[in-house]
N, C-alpha and C. Protein backbone atom coordinates (compact mmCIF):
# COMPACT_ATOMS: atom_id res chain seq x y z
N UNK A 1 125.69 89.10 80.70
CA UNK A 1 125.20 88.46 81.89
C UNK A 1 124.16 87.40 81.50
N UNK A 2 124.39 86.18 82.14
CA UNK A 2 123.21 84.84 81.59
C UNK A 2 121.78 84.76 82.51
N UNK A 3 121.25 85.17 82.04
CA UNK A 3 120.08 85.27 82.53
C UNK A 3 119.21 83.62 82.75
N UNK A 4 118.79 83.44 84.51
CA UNK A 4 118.29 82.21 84.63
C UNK A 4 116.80 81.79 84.30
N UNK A 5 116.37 81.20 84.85
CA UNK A 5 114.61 80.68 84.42
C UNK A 5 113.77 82.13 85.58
N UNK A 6 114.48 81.91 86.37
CA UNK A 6 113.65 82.87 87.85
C UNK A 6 113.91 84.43 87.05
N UNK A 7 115.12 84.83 86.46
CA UNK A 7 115.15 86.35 85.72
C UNK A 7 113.58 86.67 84.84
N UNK A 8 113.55 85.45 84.03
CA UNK A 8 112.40 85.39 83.37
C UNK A 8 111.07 85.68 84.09
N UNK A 9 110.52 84.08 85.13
CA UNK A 9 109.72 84.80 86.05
C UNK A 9 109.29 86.40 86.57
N UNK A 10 110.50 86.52 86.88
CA UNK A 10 110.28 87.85 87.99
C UNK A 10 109.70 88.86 86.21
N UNK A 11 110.33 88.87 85.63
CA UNK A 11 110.14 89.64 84.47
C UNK A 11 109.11 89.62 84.21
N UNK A 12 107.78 88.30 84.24
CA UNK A 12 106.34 88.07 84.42
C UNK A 12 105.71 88.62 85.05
N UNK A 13 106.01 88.45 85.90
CA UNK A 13 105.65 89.53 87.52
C UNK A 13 105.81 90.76 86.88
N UNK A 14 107.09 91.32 87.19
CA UNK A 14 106.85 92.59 87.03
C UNK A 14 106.01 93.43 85.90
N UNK A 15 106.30 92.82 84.92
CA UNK A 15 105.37 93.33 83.55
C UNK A 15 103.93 92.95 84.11
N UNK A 16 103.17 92.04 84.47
CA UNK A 16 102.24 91.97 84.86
C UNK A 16 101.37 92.61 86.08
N UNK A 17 101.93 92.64 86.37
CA UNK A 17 101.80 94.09 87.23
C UNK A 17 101.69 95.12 87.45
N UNK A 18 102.60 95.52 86.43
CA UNK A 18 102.49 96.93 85.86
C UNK A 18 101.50 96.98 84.94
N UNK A 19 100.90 96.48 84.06
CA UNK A 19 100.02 96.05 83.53
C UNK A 19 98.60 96.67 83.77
N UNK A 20 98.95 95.81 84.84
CA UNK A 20 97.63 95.93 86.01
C UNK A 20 96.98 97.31 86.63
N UNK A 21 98.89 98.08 86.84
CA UNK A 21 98.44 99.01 87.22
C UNK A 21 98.03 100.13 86.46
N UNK A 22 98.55 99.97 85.09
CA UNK A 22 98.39 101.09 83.73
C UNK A 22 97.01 100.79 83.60
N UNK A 23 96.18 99.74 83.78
CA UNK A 23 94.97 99.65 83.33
C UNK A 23 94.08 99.99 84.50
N UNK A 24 94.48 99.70 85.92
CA UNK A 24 93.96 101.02 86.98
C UNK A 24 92.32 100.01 86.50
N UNK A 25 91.46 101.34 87.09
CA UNK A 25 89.60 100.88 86.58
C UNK A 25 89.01 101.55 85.19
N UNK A 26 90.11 101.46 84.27
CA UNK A 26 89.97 101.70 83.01
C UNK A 26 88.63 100.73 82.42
N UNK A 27 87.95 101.14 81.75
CA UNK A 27 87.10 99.91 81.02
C UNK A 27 87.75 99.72 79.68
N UNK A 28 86.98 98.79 78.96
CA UNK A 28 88.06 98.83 77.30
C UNK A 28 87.59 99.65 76.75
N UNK A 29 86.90 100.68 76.61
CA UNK A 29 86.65 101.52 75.80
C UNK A 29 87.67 102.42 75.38
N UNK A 30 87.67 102.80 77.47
CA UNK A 30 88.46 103.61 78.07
C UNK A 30 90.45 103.38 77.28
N UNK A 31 90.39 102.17 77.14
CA UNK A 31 91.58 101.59 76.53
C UNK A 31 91.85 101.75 75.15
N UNK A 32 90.44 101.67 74.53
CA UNK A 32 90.69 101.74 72.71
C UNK A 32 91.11 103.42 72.44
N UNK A 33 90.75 104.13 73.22
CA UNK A 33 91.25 105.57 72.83
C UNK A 33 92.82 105.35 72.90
N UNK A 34 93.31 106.16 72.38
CA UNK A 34 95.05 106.59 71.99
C UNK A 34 95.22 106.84 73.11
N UNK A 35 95.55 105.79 74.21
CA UNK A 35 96.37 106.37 75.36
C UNK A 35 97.16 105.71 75.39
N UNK A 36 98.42 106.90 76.32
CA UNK A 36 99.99 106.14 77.20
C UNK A 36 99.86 104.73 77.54
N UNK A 37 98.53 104.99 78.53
CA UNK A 37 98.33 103.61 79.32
C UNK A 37 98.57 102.27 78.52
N UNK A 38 97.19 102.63 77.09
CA UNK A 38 97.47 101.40 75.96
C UNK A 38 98.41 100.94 75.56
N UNK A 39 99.29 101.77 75.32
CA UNK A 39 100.46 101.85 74.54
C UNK A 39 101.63 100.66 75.88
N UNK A 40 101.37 101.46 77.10
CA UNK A 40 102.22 100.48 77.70
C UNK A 40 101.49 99.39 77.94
N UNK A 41 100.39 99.07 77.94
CA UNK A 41 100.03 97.91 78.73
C UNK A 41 99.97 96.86 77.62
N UNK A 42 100.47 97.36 76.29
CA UNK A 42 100.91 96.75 74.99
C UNK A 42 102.47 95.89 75.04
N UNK A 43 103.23 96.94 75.78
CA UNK A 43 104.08 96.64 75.80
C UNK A 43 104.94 95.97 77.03
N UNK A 44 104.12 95.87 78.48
CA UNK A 44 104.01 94.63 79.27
C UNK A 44 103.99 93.00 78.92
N UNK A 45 102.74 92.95 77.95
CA UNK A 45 102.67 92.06 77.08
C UNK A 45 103.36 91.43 76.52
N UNK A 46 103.93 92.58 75.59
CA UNK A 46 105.05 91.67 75.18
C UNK A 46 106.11 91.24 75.66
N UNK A 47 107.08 91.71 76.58
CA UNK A 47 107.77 91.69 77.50
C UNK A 47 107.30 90.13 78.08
N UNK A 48 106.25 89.99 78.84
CA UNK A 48 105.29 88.62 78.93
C UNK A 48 105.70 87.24 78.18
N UNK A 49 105.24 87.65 77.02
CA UNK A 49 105.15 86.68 75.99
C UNK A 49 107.12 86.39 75.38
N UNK A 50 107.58 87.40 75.90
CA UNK A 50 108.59 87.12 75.12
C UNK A 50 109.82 86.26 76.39
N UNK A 51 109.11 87.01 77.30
CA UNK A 51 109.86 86.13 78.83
C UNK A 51 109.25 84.99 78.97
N UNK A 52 108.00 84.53 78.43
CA UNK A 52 107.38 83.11 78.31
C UNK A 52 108.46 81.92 77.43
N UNK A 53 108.63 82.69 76.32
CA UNK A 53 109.43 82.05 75.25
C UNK A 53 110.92 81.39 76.04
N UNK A 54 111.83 82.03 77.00
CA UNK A 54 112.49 81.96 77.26
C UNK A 54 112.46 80.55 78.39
N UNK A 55 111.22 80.43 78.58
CA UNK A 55 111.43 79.46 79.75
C UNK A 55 111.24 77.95 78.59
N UNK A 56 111.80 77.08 79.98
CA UNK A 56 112.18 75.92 78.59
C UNK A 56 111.00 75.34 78.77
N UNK A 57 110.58 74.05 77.71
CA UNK A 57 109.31 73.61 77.40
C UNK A 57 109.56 72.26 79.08
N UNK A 58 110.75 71.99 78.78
CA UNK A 58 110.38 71.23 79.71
C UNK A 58 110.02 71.50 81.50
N UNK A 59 110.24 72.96 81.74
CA UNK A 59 110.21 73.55 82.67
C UNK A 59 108.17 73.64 82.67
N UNK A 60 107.88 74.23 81.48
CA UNK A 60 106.56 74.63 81.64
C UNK A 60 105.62 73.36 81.39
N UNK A 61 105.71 72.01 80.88
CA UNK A 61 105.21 71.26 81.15
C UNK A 61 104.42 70.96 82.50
N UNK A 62 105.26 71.19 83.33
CA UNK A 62 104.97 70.87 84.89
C UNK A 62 104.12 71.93 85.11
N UNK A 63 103.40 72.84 84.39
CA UNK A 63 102.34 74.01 84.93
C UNK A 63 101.29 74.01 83.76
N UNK A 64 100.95 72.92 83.65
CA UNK A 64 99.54 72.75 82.40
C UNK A 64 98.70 73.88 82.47
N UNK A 65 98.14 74.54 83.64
CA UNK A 65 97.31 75.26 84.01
C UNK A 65 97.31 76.65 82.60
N UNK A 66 98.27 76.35 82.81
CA UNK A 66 98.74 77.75 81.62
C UNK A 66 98.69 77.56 80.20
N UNK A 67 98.32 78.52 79.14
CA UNK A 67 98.34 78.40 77.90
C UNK A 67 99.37 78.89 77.67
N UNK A 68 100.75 78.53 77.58
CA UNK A 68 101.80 79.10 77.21
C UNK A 68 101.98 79.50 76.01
N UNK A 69 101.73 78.45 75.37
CA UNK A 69 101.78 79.31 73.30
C UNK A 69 100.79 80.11 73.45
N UNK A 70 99.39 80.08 73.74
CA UNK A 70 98.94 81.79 73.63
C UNK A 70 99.73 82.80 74.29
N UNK A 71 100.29 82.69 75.11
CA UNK A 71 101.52 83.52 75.89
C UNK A 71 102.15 84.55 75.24
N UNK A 72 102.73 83.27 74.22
CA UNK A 72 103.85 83.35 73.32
C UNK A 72 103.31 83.85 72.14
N UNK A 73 102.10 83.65 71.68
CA UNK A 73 101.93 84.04 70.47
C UNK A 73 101.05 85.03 70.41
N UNK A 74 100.45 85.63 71.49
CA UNK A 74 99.90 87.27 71.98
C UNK A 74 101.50 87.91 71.54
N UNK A 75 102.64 87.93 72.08
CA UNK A 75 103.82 88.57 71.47
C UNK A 75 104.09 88.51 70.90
N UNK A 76 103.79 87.65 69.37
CA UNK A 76 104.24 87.65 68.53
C UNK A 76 103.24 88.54 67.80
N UNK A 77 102.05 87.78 67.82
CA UNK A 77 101.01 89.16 67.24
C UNK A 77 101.19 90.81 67.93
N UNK A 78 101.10 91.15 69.07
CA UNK A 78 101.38 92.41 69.02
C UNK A 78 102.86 93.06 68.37
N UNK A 79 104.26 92.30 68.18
CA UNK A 79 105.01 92.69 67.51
C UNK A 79 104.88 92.67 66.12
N UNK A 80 104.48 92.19 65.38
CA UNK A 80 104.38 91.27 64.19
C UNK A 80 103.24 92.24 63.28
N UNK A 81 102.14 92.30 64.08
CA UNK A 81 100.83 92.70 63.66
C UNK A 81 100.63 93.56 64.24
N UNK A 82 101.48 94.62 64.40
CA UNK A 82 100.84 95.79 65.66
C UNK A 82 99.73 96.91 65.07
N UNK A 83 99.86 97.10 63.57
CA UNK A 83 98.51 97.54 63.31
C UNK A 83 97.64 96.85 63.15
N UNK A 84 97.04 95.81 64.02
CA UNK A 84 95.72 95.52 63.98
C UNK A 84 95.34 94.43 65.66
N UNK A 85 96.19 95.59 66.19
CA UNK A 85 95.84 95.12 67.56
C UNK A 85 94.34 95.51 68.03
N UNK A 86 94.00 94.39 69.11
CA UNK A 86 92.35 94.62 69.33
C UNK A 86 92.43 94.79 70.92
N UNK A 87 91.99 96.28 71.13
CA UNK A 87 92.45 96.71 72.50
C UNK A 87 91.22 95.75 73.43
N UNK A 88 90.48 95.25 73.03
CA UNK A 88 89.33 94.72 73.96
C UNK A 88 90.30 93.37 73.57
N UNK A 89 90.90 92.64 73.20
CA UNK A 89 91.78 91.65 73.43
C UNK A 89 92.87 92.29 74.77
N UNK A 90 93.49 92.92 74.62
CA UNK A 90 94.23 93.44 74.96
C UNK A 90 93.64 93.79 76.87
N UNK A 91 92.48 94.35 76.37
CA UNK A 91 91.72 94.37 78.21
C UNK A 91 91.51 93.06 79.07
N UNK A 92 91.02 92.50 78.07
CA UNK A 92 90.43 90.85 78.73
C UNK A 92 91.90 90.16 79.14
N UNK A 93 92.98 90.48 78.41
CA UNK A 93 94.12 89.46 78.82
C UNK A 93 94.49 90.33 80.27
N UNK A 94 94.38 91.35 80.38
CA UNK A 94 94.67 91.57 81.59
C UNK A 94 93.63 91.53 82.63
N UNK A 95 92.99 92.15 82.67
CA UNK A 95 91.86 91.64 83.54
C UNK A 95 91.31 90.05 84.18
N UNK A 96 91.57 89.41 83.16
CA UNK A 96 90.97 87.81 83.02
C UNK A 96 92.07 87.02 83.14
N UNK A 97 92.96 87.43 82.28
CA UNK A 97 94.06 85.78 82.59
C UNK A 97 95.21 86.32 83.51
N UNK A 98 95.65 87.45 83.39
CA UNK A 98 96.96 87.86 84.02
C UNK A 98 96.67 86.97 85.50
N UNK A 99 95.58 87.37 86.27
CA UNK A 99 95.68 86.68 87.77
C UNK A 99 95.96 85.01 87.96
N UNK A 100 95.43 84.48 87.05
CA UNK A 100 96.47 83.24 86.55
C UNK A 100 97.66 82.75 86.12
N UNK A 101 97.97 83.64 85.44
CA UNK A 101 99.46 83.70 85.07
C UNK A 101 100.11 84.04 86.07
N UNK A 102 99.60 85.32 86.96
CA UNK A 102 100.77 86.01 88.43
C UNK A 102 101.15 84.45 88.90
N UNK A 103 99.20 83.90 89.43
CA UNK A 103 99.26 82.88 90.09
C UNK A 103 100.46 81.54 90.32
N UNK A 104 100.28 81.44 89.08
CA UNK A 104 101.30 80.33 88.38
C UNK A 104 102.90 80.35 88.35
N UNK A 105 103.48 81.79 87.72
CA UNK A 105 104.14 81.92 88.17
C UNK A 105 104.78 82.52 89.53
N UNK A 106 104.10 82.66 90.19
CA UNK A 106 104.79 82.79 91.70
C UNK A 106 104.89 81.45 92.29
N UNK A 107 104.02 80.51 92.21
CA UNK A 107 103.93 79.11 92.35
C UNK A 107 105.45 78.74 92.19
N UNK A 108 105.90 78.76 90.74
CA UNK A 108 106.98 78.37 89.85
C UNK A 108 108.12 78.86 90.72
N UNK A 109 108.42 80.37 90.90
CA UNK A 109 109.34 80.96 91.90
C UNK A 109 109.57 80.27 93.48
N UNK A 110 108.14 79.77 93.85
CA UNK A 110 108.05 79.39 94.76
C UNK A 110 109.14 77.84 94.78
N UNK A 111 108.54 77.38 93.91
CA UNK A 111 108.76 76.06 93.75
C UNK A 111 110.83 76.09 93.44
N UNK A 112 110.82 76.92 92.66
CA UNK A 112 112.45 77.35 91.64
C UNK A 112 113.46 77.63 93.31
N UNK A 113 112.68 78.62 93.99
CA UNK A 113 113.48 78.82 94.98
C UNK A 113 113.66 77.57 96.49
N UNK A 114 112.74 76.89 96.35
CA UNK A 114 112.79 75.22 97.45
C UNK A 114 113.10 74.16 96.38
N UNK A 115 113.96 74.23 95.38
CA UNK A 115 114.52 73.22 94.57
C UNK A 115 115.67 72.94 95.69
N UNK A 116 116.35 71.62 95.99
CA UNK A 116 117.47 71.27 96.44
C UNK A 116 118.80 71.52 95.44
């Protein structure tokens, strides 16, 4: 099955979200311990970064707002480098940028779905 630009999106969303919700009113401390939560909200991320990759450059041009290669290259480091992930990295991207990223891409959906 060929997956479009909006499959990707929604895939943002949803990982981001969930995200959101694994991290609940966790603090990062609360996060650096060996939990489930970490573990998934690791793997939202990447999911993220790797559904970032998929969208084309010339698509994401039109949304400067966004750091897309950090996007992209948060997934590559947590796959790549997963023993020496830094869970207080890991807190701040959700807490701090995710509501920008939702932002942006729902914008994008918005925009993807009133294309003529």
């Amino acid at each position: 099955m060929k997956r479009e630009i909006g499959d990707f999106l929604n895939d943002i969303l949803v990982s981001a979200e969930r995200a959101e919700r694994f991290l609940g009113d966790k603090n990062s401390e609360e996060l650096k311990e060996d939990s489930a939560e970490g573990i998934a909200i690791v793997r939202c991320l990447e999911i993220i970064g790797e559904a970032v990759k998929k969208i084309p450059d010339e698509v994401r041009e039109n949304y400067p707002e966004l750091p897309w290669k950090r996007w992209a290259g948060m997934r590559d480091k947590l796959i790549h480098d997963y023993w020496s992930i830094d869970m207080e990295i890991v807190y701040e991207s959700v807490k701090l940028r995710l509501p920008l990223l939702k932002k942006v891409v729902q914008k994008m959906l918005e925009d993807l779905n009133n294309k003529p």
